[in-house]
PDB file of N, CA and C in Angstrom:
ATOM      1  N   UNK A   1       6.113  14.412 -11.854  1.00  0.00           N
ATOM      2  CA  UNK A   1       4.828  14.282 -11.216  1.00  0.00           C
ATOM      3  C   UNK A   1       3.756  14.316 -12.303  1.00  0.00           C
ATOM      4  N   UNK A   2       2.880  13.369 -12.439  1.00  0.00           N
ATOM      5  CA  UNK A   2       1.836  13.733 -13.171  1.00  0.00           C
ATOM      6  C   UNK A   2       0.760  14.810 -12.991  1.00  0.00           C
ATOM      7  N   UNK A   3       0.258  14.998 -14.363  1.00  0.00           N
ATOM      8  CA  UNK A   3      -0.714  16.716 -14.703  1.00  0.00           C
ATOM      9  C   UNK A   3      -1.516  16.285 -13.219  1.00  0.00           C
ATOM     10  N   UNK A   4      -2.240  15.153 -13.139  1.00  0.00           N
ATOM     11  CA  UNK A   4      -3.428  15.104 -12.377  1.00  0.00           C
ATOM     12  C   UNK A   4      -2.730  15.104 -10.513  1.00  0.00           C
ATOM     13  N   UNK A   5      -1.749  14.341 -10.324  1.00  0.00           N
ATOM     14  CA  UNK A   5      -1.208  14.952  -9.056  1.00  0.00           C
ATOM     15  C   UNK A   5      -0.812  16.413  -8.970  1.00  0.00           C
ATOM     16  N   UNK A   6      -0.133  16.613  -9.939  1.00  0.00           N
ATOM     17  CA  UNK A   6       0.202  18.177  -9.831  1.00  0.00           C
ATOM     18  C   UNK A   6      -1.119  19.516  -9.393  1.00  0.00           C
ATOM     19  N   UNK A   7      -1.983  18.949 -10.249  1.00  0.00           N
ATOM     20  CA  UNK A   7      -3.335  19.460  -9.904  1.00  0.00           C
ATOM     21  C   UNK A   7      -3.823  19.760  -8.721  1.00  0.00           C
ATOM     22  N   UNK A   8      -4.000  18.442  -7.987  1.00  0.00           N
ATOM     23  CA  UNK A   8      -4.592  18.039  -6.819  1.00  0.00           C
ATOM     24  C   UNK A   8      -3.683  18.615  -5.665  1.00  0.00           C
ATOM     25  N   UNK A   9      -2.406  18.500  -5.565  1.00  0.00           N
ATOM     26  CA  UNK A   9      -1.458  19.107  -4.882  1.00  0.00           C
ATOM     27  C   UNK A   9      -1.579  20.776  -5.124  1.00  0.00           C
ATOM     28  N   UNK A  10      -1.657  21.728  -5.962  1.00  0.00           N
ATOM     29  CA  UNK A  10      -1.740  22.614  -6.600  1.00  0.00           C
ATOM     30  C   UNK A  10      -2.820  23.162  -6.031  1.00  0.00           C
ATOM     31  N   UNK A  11      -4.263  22.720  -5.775  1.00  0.00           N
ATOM     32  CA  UNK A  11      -5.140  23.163  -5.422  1.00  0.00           C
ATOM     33  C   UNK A  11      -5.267  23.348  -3.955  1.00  0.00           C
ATOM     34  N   UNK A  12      -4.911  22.035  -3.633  1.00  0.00           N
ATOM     35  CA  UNK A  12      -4.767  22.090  -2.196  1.00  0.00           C
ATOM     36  C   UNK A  12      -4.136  23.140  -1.470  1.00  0.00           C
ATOM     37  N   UNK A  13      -2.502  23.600  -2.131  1.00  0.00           N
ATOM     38  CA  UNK A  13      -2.207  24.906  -1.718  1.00  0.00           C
ATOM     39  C   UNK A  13      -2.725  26.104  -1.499  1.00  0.00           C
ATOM     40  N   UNK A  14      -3.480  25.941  -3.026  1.00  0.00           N
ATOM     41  CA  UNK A  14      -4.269  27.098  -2.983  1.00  0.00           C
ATOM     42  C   UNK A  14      -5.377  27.602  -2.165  1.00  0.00           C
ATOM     43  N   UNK A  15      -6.126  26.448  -1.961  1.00  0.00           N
ATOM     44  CA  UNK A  15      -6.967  26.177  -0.969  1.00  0.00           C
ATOM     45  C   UNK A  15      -6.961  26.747   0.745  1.00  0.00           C
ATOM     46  N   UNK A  16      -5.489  25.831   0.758  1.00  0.00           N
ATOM     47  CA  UNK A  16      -5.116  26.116   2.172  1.00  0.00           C
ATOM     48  C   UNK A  16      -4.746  28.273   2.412  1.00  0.00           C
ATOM     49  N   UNK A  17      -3.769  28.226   1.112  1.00  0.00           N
ATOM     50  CA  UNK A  17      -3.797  30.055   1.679  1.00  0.00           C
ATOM     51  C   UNK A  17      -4.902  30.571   1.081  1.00  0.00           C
ATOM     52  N   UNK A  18      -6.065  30.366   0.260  1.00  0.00           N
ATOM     53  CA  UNK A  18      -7.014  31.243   0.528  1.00  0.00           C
ATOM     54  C   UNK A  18      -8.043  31.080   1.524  1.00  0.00           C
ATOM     55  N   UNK A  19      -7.820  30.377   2.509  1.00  0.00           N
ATOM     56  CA  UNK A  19      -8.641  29.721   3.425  1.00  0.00           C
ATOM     57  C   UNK A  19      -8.011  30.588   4.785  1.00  0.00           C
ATOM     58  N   UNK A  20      -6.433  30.748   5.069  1.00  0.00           N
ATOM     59  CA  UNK A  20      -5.768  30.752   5.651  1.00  0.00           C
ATOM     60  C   UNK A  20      -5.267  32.186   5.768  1.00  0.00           C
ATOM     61  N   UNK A  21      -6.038  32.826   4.680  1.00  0.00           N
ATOM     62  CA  UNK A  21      -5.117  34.452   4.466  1.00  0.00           C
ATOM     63  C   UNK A  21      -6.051  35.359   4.013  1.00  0.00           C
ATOM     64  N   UNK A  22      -6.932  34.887   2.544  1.00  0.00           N
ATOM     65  CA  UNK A  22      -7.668  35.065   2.134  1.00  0.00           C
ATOM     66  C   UNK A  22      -7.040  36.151   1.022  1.00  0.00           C
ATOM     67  N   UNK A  23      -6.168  35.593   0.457  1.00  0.00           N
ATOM     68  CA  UNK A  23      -4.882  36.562  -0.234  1.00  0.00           C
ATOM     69  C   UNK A  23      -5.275  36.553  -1.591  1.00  0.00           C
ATOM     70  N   UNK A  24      -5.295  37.738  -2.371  1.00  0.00           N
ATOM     71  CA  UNK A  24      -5.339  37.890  -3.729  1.00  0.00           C
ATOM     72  C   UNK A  24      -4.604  36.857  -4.400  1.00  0.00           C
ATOM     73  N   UNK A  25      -4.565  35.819  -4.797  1.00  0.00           N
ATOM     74  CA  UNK A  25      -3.492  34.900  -5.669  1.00  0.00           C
ATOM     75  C   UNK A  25      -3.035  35.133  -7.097  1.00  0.00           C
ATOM     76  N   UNK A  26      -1.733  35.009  -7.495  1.00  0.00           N
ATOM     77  CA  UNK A  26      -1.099  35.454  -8.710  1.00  0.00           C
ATOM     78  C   UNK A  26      -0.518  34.161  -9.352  1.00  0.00           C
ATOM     79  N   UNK A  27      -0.814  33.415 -10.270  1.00  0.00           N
ATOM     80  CA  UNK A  27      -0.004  31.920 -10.651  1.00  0.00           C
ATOM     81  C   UNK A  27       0.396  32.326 -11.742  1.00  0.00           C
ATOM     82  N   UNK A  28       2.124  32.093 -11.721  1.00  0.00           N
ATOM     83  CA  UNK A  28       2.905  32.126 -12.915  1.00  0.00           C
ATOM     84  C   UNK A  28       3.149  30.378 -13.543  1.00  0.00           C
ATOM     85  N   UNK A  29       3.050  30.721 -15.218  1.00  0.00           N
ATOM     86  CA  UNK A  29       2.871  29.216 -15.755  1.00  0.00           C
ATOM     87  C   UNK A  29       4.163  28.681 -15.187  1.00  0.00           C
ATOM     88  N   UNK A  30       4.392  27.405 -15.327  1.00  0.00           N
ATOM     89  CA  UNK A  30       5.645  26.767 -15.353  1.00  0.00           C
ATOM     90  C   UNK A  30       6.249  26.963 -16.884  1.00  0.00           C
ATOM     91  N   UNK A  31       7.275  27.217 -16.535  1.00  0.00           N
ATOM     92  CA  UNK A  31       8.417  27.537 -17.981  1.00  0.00           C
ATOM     93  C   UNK A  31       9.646  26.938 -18.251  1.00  0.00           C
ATOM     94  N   UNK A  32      10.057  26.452 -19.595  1.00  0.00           N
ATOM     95  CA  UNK A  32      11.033  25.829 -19.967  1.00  0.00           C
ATOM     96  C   UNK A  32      11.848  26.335 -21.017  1.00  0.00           C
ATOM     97  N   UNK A  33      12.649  27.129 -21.150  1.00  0.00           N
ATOM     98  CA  UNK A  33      13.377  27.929 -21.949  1.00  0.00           C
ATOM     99  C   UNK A  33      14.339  27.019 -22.693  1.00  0.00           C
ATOM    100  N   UNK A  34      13.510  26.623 -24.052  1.00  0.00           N
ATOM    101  CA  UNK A  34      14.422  25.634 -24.600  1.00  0.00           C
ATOM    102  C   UNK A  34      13.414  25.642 -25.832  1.00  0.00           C
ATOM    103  N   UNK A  35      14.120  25.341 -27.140  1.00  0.00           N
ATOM    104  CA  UNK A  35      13.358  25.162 -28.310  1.00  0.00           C
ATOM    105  C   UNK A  35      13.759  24.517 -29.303  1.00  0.00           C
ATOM    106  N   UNK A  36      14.169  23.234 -28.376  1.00  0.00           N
ATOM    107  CA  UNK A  36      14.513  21.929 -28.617  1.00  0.00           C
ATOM    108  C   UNK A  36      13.175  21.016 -28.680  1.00  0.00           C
ATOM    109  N   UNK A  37      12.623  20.519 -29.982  1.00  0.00           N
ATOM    110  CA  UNK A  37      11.364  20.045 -29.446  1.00  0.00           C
ATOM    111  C   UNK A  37      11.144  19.121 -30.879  1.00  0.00           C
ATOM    112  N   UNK A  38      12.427  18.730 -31.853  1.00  0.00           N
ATOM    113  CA  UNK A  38      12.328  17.491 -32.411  1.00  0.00           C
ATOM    114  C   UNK A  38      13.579  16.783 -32.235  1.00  0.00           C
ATOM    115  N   UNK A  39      14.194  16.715 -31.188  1.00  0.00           N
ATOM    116  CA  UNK A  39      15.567  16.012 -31.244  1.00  0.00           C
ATOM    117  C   UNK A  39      14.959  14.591 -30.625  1.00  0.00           C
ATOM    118  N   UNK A  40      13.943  14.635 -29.793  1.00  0.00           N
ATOM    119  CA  UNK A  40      13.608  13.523 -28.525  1.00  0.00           C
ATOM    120  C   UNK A  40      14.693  13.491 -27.634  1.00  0.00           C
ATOM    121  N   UNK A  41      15.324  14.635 -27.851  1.00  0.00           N
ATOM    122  CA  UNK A  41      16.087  14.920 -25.717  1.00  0.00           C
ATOM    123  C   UNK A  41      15.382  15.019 -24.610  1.00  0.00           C
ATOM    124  N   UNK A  42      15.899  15.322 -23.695  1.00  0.00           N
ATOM    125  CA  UNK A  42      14.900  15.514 -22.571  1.00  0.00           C
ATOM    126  C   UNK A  42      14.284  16.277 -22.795  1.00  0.00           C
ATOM    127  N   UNK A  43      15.035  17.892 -23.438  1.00  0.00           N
ATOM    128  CA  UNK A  43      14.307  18.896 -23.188  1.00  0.00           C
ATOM    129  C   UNK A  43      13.238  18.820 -24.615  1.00  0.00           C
ATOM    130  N   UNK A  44      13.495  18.458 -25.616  1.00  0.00           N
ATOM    131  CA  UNK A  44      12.337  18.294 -26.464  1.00  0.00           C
ATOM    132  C   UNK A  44      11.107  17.573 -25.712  1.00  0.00           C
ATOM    133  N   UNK A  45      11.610  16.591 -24.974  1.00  0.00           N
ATOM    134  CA  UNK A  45      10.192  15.600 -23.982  1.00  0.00           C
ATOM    135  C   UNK A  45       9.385  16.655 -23.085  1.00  0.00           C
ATOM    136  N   UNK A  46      10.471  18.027 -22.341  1.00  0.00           N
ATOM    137  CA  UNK A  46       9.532  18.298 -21.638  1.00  0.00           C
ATOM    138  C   UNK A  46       8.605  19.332 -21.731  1.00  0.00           C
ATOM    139  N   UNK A  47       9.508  19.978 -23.388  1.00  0.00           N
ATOM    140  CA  UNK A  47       8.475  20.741 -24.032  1.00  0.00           C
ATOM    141  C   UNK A  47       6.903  20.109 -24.288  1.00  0.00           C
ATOM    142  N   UNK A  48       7.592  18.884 -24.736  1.00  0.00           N
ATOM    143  CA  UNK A  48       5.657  18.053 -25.673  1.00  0.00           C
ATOM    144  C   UNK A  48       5.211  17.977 -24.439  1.00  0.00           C
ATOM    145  N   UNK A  49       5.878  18.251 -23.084  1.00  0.00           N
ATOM    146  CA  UNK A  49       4.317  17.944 -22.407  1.00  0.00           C
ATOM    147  C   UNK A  49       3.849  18.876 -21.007  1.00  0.00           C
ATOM    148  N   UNK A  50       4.965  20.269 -21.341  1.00  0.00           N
ATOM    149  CA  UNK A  50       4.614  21.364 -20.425  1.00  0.00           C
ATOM    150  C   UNK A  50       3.202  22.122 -20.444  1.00  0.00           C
ATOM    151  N   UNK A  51       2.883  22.011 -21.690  1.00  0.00           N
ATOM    152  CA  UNK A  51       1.266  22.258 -22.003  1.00  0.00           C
ATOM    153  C   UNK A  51      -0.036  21.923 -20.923  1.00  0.00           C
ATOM    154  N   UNK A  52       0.165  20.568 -20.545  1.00  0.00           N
ATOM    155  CA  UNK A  52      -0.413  19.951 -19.773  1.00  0.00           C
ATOM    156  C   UNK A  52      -0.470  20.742 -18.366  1.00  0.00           C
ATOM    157  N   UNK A  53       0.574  20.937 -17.675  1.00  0.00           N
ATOM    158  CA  UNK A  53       0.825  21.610 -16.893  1.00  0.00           C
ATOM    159  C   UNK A  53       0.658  23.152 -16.725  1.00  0.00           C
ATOM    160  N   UNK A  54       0.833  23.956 -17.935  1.00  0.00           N
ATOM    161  CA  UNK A  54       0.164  25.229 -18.589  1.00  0.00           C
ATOM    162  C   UNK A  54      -0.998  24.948 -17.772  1.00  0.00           C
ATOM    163  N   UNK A  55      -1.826  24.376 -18.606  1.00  0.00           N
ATOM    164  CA  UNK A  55      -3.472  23.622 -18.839  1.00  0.00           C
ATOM    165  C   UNK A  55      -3.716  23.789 -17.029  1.00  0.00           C
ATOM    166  N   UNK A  56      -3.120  22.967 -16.167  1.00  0.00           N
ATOM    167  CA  UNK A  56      -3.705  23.127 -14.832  1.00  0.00           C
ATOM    168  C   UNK A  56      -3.209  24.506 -14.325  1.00  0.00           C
ATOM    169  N   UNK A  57      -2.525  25.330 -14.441  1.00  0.00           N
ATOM    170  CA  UNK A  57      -2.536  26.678 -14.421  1.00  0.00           C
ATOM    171  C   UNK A  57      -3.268  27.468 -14.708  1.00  0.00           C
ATOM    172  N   UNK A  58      -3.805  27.504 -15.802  1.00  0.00           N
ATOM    173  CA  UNK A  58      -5.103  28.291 -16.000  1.00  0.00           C
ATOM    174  C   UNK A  58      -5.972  27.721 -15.673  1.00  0.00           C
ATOM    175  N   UNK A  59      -6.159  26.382 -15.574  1.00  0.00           N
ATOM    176  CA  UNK A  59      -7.416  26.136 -15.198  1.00  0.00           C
ATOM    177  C   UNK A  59      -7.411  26.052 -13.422  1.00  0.00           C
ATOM    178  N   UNK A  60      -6.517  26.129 -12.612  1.00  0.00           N
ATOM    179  CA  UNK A  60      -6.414  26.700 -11.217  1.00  0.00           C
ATOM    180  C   UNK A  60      -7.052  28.156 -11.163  1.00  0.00           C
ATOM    181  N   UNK A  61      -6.068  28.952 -12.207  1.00  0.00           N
ATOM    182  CA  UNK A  61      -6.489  30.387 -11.975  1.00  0.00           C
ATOM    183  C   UNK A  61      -7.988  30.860 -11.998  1.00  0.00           C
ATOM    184  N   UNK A  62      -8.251  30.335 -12.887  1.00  0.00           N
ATOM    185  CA  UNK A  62      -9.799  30.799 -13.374  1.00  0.00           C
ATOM    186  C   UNK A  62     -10.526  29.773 -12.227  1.00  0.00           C
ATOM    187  N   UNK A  63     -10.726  28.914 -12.179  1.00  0.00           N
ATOM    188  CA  UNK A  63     -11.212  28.370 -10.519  1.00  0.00           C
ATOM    189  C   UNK A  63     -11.044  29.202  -9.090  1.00  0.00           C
ATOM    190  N   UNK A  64      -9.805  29.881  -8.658  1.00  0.00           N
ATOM    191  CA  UNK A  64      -9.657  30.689  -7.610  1.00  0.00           C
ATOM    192  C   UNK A  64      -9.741  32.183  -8.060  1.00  0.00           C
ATOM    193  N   UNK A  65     -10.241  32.615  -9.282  1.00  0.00           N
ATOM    194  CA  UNK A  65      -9.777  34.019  -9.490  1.00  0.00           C
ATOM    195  C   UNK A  65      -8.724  34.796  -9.578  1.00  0.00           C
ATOM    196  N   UNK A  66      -7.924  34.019  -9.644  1.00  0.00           N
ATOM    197  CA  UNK A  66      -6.234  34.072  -9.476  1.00  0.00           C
ATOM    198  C   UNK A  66      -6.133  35.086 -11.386  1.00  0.00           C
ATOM    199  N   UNK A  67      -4.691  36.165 -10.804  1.00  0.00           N
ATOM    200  CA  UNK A  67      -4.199  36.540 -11.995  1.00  0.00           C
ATOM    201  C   UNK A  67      -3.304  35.832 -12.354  1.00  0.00           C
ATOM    202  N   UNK A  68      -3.634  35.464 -13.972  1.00  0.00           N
ATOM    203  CA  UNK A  68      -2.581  34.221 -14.605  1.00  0.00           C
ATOM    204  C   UNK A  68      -1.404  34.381 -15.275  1.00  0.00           C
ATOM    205  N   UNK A  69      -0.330  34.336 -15.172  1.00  0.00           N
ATOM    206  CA  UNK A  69       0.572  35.147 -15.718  1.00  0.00           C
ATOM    207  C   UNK A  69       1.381  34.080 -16.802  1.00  0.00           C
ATOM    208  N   UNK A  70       1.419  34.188 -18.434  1.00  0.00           N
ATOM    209  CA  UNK A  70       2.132  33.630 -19.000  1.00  0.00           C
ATOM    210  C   UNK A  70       3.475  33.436 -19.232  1.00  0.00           C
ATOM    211  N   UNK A  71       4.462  32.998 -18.300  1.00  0.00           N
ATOM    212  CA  UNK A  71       6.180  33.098 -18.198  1.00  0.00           C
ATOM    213  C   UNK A  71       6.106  32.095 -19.161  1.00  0.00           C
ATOM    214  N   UNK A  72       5.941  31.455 -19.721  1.00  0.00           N
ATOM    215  CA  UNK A  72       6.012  30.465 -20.656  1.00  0.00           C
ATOM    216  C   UNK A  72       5.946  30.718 -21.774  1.00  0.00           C
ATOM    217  N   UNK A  73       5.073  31.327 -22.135  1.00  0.00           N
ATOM    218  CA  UNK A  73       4.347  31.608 -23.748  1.00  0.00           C
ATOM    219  C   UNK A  73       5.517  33.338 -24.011  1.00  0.00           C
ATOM    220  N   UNK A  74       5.976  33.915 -23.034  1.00  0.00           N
ATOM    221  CA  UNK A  74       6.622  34.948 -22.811  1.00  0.00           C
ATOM    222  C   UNK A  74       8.140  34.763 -23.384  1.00  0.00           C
ATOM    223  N   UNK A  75       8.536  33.676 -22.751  1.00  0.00           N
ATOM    224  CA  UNK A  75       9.711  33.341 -22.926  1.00  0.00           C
ATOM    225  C   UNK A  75      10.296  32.369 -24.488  1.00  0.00           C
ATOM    226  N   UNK A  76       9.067  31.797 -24.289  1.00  0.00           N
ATOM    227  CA  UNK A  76       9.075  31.796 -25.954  1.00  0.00           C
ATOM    228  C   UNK A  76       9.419  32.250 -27.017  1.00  0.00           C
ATOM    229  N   UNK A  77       8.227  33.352 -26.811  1.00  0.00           N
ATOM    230  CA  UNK A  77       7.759  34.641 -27.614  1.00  0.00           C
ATOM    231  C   UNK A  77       9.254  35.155 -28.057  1.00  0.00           C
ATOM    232  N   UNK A  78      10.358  35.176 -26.967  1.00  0.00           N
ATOM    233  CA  UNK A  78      12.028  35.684 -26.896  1.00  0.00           C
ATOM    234  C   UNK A  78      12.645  34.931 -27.576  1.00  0.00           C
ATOM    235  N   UNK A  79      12.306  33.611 -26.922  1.00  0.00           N
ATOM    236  CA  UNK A  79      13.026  32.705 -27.848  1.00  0.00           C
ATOM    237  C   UNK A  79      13.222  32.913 -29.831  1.00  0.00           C
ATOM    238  N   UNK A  80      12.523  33.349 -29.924  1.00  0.00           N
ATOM    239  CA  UNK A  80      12.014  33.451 -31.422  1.00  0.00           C
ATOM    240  C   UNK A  80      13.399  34.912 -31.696  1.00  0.00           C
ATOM    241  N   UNK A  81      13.994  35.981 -30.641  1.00  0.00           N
ATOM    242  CA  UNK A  81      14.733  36.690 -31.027  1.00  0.00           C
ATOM    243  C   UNK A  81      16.097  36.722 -30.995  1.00  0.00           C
ATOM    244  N   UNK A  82      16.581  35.361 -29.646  1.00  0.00           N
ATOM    245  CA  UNK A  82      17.625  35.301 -28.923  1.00  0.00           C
ATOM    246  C   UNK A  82      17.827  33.701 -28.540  1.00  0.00           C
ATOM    247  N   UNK A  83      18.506  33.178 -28.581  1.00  0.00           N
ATOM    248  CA  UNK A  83      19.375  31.576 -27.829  1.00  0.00           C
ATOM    249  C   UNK A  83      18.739  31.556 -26.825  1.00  0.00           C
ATOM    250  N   UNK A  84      18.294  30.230 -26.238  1.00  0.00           N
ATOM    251  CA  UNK A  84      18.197  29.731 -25.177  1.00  0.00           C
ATOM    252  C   UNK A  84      19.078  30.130 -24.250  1.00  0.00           C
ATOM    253  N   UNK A  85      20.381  30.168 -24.375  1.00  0.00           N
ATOM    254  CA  UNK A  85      21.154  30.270 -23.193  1.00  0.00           C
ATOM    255  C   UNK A  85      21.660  31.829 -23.377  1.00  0.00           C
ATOM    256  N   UNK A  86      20.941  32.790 -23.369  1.00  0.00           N
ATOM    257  CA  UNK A  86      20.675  34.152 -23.115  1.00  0.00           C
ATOM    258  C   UNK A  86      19.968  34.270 -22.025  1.00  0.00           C
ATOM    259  N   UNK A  87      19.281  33.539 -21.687  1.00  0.00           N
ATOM    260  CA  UNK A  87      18.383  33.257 -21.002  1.00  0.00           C
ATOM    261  C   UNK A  87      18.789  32.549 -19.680  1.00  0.00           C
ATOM    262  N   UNK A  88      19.397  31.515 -19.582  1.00  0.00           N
ATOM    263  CA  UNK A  88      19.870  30.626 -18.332  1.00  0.00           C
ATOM    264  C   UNK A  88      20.872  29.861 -18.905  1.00  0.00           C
ATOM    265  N   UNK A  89      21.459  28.996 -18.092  1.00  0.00           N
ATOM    266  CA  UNK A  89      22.716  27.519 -18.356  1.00  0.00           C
ATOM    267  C   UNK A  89      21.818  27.027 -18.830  1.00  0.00           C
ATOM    268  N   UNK A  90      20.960  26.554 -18.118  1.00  0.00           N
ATOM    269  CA  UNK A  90      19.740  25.164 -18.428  1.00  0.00           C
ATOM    270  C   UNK A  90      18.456  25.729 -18.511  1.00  0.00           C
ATOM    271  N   UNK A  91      17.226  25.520 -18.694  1.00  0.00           N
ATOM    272  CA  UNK A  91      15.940  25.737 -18.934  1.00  0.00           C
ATOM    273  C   UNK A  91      15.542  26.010 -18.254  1.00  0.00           C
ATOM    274  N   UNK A  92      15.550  26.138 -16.703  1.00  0.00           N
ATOM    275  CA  UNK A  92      14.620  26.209 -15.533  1.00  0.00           C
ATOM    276  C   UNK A  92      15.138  27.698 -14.902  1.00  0.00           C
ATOM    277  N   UNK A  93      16.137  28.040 -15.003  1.00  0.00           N
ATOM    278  CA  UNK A  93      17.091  29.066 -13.950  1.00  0.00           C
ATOM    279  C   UNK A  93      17.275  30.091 -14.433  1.00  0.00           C
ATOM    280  N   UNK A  94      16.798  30.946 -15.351  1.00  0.00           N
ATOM    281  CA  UNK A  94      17.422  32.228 -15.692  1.00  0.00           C
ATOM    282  C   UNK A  94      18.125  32.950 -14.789  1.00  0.00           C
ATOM    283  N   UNK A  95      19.045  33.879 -15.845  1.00  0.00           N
ATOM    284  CA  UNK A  95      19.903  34.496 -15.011  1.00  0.00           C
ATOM    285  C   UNK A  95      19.466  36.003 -14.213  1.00  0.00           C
ATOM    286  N   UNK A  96      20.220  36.431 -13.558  1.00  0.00           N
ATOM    287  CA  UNK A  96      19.790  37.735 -12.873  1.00  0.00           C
ATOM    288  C   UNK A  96      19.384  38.348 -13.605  1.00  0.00           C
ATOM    289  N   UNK A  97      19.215  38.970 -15.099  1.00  0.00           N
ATOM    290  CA  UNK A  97      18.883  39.865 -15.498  1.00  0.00           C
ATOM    291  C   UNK A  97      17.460  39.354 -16.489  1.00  0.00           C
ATOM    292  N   UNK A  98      17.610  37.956 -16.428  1.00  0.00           N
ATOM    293  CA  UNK A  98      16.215  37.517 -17.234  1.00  0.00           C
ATOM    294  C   UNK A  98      14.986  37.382 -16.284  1.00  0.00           C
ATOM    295  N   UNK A  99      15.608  37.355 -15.154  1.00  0.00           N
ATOM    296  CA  UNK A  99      14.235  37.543 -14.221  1.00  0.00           C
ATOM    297  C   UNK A  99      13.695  39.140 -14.365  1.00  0.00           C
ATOM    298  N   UNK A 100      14.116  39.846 -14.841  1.00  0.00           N
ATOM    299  CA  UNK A 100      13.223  40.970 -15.290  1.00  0.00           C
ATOM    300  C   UNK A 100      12.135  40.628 -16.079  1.00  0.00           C
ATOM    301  N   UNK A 101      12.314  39.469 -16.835  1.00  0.00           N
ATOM    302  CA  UNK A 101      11.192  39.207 -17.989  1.00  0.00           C
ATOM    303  C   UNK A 101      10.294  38.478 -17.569  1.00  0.00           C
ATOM    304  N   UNK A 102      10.671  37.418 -16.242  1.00  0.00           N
ATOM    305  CA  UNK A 102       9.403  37.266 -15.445  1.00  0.00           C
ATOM    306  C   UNK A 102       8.847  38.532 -15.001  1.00  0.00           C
ATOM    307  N   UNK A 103       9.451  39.523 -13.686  1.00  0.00           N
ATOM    308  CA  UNK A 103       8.647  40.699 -12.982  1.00  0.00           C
ATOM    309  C   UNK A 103       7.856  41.627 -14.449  1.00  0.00           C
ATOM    310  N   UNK A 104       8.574  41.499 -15.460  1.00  0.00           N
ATOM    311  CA  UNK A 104       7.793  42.564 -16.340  1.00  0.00           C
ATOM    312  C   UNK A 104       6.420  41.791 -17.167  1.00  0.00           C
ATOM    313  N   UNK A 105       6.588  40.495 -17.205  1.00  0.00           N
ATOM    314  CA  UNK A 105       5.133  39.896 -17.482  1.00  0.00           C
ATOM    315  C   UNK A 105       4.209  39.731 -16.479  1.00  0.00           C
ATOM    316  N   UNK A 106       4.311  40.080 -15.224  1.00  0.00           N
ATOM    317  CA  UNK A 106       3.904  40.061 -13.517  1.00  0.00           C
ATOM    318  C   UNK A 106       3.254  41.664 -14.367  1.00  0.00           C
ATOM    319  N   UNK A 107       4.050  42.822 -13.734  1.00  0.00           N
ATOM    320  CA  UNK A 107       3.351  43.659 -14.129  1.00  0.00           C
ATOM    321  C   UNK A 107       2.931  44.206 -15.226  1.00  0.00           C
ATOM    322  N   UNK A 108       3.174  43.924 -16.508  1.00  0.00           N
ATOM    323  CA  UNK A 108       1.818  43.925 -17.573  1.00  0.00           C
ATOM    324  C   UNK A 108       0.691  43.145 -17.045  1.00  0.00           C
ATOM    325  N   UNK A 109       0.531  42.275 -16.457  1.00  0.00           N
ATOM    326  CA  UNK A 109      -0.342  41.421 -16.585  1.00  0.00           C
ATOM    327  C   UNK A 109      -1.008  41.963 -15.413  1.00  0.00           C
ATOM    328  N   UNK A 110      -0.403  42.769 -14.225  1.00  0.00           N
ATOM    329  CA  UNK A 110      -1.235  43.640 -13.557  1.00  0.00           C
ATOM    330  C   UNK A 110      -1.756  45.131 -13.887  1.00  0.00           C
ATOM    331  N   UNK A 111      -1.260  45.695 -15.087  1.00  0.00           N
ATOM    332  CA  UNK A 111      -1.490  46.683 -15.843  1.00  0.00           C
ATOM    333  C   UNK A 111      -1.083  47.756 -15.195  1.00  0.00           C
ATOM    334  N   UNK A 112       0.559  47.696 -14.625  1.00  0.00           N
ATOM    335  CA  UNK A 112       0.964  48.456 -13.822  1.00  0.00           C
ATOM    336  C   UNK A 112       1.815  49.648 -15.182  1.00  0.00           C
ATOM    337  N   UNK A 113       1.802  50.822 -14.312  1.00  0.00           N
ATOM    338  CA  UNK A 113       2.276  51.353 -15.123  1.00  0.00           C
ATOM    339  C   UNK A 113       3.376  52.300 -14.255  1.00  0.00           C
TER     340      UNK A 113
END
């Protein structure tokens, strides 16, 4: 889907449940656990252009007041200590125990203690 549909679709959601609920909103980036990004594989392609998509994430959040949560820049950040596939089979799915590293960038980022 392109950045600018993704957007427009994106907002609209948002739209509709803060219209509809009037609910505190929380947007986690989209993330790709892979650091493959000079081969020109897929997953090098969808690194060069997850940014974009980053990009309408924060710029959603800060439009609705939404807390923005970096799973992306997070998972990275790991990447730099551990394999990709510590993490998930493929880029999108982590496993049961890496979804802790989503909920624990959720609550830092709510300054839970």
């Amino acid at each position: 889907m392109p950045p600018e549909k993704y957007r427009r679709l994106y907002r609209e959601c948002l739209e509709l449940t803060k219209e509809k609920t009037g609910a505190n909103l929380i947007l986690l980036d989209p993330f790709y656990i892979s650091t493959d990004t000079d081969t020109g594989s897929f997953r090098s392609r969808v690194l060069s252009f997850i940014s974009e998509y980053i990009a309408v994430v924060r710029e959603l959040a800060e439009e609705f007041g939404a807390v923005h949560v970096r799973t992306h820049e997070k998972f990275q950040e790991l990447l730099r200590y551990f394999p990709p596939d510590r993490f998930c089979p493929e880029p999108v799915h982590p496993n049961m125990s890496d979804h802790m590293v989503i909920a624990y960038s959720l609550l830092e980022k709510l300054d839970w203690r």
